[in-house]
C-alpha atoms as a PDB file:
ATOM      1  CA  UNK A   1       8.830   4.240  20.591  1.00  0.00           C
ATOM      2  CA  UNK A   2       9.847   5.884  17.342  1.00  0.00           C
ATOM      3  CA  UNK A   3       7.363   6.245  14.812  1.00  0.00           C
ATOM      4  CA  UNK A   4       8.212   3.965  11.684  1.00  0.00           C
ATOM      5  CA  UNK A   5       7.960   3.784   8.104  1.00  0.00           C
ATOM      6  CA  UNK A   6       8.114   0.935   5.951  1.00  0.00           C
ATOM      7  CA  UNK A   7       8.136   0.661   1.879  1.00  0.00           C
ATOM      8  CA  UNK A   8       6.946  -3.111   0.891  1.00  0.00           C
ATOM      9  CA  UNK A   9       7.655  -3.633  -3.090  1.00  0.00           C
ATOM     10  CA  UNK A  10       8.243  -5.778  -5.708  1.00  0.00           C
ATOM     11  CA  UNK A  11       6.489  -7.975  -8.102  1.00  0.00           C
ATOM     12  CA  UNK A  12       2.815  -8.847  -8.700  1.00  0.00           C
ATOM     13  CA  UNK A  13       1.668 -11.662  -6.041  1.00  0.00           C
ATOM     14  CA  UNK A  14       5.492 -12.039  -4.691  1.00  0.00           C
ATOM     15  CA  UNK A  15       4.084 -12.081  -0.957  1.00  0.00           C
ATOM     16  CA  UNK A  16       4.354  -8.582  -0.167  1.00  0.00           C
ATOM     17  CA  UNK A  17       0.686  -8.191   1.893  1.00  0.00           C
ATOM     18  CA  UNK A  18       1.403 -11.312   3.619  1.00  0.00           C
ATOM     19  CA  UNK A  19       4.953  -9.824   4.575  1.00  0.00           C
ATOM     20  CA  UNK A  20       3.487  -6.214   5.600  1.00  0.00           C
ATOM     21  CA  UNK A  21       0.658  -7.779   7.622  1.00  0.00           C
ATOM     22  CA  UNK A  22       3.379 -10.406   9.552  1.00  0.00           C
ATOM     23  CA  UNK A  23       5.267  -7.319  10.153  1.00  0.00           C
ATOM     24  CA  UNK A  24       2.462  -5.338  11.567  1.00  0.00           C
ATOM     25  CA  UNK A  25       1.529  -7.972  13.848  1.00  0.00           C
ATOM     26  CA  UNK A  26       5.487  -8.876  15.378  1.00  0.00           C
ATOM     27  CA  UNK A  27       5.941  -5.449  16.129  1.00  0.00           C
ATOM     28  CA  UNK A  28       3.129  -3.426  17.070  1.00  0.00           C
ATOM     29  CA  UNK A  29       0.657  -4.584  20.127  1.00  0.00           C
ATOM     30  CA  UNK A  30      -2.926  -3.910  19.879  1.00  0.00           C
ATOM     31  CA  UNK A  31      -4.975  -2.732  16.979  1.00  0.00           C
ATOM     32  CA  UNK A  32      -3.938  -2.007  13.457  1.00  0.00           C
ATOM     33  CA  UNK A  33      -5.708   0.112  10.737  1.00  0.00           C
ATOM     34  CA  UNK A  34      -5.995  -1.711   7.371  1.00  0.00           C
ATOM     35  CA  UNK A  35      -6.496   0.758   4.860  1.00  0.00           C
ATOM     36  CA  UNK A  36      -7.682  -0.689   1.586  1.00  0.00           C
ATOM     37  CA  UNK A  37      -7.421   1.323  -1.537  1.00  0.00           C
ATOM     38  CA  UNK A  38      -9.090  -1.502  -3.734  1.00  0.00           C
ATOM     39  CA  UNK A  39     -12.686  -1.327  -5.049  1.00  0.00           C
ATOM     40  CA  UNK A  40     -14.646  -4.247  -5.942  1.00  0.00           C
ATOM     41  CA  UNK A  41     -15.637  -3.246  -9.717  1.00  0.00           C
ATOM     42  CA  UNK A  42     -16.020  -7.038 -10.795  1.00  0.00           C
ATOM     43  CA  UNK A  43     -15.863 -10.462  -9.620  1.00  0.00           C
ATOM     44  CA  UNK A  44     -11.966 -10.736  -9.589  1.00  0.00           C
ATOM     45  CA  UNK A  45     -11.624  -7.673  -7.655  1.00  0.00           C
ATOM     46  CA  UNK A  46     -14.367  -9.013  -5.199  1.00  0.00           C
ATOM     47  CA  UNK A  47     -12.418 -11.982  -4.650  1.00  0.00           C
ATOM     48  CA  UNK A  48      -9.228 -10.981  -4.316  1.00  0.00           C
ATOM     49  CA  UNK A  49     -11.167  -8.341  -1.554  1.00  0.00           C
ATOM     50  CA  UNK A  50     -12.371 -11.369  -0.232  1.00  0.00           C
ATOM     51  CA  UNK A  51      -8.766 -13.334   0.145  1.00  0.00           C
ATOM     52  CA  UNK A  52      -7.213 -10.697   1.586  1.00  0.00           C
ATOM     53  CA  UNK A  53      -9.771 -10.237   4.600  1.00  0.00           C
ATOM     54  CA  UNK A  54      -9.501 -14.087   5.066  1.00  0.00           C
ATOM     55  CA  UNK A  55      -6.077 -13.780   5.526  1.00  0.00           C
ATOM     56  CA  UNK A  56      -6.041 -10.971   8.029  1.00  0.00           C
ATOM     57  CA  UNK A  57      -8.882 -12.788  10.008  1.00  0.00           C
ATOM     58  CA  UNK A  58      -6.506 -16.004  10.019  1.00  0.00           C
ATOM     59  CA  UNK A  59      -3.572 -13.572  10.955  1.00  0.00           C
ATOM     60  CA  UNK A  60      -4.750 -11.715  13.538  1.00  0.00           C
ATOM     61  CA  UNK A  61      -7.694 -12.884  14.769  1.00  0.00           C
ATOM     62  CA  UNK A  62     -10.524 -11.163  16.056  1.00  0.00           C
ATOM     63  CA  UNK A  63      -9.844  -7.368  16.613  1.00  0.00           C
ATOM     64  CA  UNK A  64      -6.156  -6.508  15.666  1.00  0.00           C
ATOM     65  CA  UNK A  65      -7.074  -5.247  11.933  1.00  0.00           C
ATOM     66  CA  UNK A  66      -9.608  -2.884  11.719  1.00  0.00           C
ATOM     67  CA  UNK A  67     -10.057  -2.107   7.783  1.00  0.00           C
ATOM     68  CA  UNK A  68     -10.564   1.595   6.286  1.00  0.00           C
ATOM     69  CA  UNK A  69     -11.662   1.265   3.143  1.00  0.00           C
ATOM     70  CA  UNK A  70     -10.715   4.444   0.405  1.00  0.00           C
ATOM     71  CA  UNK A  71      -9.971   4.346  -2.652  1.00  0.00           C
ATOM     72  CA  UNK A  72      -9.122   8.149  -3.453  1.00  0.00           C
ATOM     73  CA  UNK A  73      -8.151   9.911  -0.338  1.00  0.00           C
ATOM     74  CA  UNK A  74      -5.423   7.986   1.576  1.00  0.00           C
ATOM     75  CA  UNK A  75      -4.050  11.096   3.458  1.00  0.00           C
ATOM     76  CA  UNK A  76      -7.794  11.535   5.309  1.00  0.00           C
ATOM     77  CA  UNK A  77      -7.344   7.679   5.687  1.00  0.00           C
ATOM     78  CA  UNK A  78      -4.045   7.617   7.227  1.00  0.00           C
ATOM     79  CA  UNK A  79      -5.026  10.683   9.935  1.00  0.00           C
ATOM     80  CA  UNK A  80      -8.148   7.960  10.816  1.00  0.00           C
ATOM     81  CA  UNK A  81      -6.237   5.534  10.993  1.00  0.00           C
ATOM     82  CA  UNK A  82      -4.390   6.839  13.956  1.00  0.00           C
ATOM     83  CA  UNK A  83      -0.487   5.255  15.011  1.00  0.00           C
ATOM     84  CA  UNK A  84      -0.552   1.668  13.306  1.00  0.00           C
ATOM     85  CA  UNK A  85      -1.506   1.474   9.769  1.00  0.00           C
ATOM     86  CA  UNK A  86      -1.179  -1.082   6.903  1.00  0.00           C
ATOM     87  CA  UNK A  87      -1.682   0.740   3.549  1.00  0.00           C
ATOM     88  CA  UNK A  88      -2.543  -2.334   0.646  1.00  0.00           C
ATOM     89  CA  UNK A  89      -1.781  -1.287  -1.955  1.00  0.00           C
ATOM     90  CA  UNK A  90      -0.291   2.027  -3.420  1.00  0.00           C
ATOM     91  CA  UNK A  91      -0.893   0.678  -7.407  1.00  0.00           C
ATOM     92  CA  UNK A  92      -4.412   0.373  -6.490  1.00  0.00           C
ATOM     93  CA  UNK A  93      -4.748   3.872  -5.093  1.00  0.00           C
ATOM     94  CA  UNK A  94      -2.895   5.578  -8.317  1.00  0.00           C
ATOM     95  CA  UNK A  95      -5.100   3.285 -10.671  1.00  0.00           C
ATOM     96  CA  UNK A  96      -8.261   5.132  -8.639  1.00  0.00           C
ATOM     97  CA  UNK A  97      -6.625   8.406  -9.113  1.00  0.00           C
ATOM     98  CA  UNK A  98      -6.143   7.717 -12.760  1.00  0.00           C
ATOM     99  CA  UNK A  99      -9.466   5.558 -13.476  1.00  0.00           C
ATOM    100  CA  UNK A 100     -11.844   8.614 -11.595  1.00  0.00           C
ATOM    101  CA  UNK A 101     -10.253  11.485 -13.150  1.00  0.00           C
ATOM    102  CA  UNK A 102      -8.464  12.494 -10.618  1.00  0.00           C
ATOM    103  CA  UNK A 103      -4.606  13.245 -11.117  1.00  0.00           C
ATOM    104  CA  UNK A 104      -4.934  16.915 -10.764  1.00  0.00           C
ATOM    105  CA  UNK A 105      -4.762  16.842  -6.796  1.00  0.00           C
ATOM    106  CA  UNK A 106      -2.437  13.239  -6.705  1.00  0.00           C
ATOM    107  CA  UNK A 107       1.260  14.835  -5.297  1.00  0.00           C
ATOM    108  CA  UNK A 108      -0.669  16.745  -2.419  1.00  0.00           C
ATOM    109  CA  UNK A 109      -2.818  14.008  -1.053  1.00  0.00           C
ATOM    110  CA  UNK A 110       0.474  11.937  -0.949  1.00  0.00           C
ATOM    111  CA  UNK A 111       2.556  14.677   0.701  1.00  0.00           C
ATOM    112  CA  UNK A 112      -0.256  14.786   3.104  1.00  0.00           C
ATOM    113  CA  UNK A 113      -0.206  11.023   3.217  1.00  0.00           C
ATOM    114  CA  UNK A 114       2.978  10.689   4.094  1.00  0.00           C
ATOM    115  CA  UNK A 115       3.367  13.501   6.834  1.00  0.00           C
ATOM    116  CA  UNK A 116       0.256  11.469   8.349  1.00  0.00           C
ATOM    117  CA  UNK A 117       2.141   8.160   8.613  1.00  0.00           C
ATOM    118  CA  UNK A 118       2.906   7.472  11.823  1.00  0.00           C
ATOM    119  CA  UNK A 119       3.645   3.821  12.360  1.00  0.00           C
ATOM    120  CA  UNK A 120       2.684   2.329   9.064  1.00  0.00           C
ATOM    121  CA  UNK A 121       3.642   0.082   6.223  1.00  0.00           C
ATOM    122  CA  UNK A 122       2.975   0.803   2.711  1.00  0.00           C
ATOM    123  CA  UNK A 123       2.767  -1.926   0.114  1.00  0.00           C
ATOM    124  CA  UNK A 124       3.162  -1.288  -3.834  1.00  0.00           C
ATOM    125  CA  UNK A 125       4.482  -2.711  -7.153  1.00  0.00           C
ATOM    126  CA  UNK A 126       7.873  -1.911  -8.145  1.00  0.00           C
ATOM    127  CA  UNK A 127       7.832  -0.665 -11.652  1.00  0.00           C
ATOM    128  CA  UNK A 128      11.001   0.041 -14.071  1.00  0.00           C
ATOM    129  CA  UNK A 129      12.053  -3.699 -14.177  1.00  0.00           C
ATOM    130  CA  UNK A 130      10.200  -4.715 -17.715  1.00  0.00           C
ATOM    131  CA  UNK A 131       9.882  -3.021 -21.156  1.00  0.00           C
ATOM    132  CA  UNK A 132       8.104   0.800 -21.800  1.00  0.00           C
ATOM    133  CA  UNK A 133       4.616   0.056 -22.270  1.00  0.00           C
ATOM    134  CA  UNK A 134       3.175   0.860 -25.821  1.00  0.00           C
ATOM    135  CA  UNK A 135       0.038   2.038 -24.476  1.00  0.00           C
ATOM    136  CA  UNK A 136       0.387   6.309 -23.054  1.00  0.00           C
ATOM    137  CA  UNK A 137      -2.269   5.236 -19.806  1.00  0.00           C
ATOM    138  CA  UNK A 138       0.088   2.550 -18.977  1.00  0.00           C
ATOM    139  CA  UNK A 139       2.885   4.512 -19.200  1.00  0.00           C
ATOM    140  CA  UNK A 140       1.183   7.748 -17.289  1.00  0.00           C
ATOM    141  CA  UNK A 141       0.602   4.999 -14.845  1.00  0.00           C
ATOM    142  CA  UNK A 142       3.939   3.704 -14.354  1.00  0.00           C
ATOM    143  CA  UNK A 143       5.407   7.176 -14.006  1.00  0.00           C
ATOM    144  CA  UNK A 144       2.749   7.981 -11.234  1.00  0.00           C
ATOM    145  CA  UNK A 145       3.561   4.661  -9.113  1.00  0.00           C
ATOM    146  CA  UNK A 146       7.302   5.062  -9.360  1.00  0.00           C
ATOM    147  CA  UNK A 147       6.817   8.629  -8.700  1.00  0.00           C
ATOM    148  CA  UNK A 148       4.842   8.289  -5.269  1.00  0.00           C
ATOM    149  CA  UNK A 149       7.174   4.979  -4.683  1.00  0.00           C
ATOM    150  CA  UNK A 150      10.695   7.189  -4.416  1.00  0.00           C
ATOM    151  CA  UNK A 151       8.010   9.360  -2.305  1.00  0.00           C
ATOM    152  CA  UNK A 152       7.786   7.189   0.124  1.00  0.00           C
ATOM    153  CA  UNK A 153      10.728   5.135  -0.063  1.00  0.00           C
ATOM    154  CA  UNK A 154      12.750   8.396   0.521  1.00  0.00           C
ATOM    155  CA  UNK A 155      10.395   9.316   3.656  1.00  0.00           C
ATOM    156  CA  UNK A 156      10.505   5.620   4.957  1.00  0.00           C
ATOM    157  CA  UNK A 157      13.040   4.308   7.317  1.00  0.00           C
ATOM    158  CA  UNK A 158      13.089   0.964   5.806  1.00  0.00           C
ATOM    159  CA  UNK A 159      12.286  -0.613   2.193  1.00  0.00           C
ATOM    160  CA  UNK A 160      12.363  -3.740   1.293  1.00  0.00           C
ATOM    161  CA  UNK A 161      11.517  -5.826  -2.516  1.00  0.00           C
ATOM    162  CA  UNK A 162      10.195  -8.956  -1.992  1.00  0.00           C
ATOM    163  CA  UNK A 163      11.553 -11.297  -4.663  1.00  0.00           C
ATOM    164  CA  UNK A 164       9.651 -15.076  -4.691  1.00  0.00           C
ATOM    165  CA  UNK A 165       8.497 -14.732  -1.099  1.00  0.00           C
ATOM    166  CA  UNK A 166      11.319 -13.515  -0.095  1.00  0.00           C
ATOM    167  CA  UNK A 167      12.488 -10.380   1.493  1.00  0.00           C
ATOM    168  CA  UNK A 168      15.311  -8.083   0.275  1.00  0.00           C
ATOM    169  CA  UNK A 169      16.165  -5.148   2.042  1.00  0.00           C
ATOM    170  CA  UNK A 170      16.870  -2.225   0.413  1.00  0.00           C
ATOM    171  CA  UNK A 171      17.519   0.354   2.751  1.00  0.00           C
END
């Protein structure tokens, strides 16, 4: 089987984790590498951490995730990871880059991230479809995510926006 690579965006809680995880699950057997870029900094963080392992518990059961948890270096991630990987989310992993300093080495730990996909999906946040933020971080931001997004979009073999729940698909 053909290695494949999958770009899940769109808005801000329009199902795109639940979609990448269903997707994980139909078409590859066995176990599946969760890597999570998110940090629990503060109570909303540690319970959105904690919704998002319910749901892969109540998705897959006992043993088909198996969570990697990095906030900074997804390209050593994705080579642990192995074949079958579910990368949740991009935004958080160029808000690490940004919030620990660390923008300096961002394009080559991508390019290495994405030459170490095998199998994997990749969810972010599509950016571009509001106004230009006032603030420059916000902005820098921005830039960054739709930077690594035509990354990976160009490397993947399929992308899709979710819109309401709903799955569009873009190439």
């Amino acid at each position: 089987m053909k290695a494949m690579i999958m770009l899940i965006t769109g808005g801000v809680k329009a199902g795109k984790s639940r979609r990448a995880l269903a997707v994980a699950l139909e078409r590859w057997p066995g176990a599946i590498a969760f890597v999570a870029t998110a940090e629990a900094l503060d109570g909303e963080m540690e319970s959105r951490i904690r919704r998002h392992q319910e749901e892969r518990a109540a998705l897959g059961g006992s043993g088909r995730f198996t969570t990697i948890e990095e906030p900074l270096e997804l390209d050593k991630a994705l080579v642990q990871a192995g074949g079958f990987a579910v990368v949740d989310c991009l935004p958080m992993w160029v808000n690490n880059r940004m919030y620990y300093k660390r923008e300096q080495d961002f394009l080559p730990i991508l390019e290495r991230a994405v030459k170490a996909m095998g199998n994997c999906i990749v969810v972010s946040n599509e950016t571009g479809l509001g106004n230009i933020p006032f603030d420059e971080d916000v902005r820098r931001y921005n830039t960054l995510l739709a930077h690594a997004n035509r990354i990976i979009a160009a490397a993947a073999d399929s992308v899709e926006c979710m819109i309401a729940g709903i799955p569009l698909k873009v190439k």
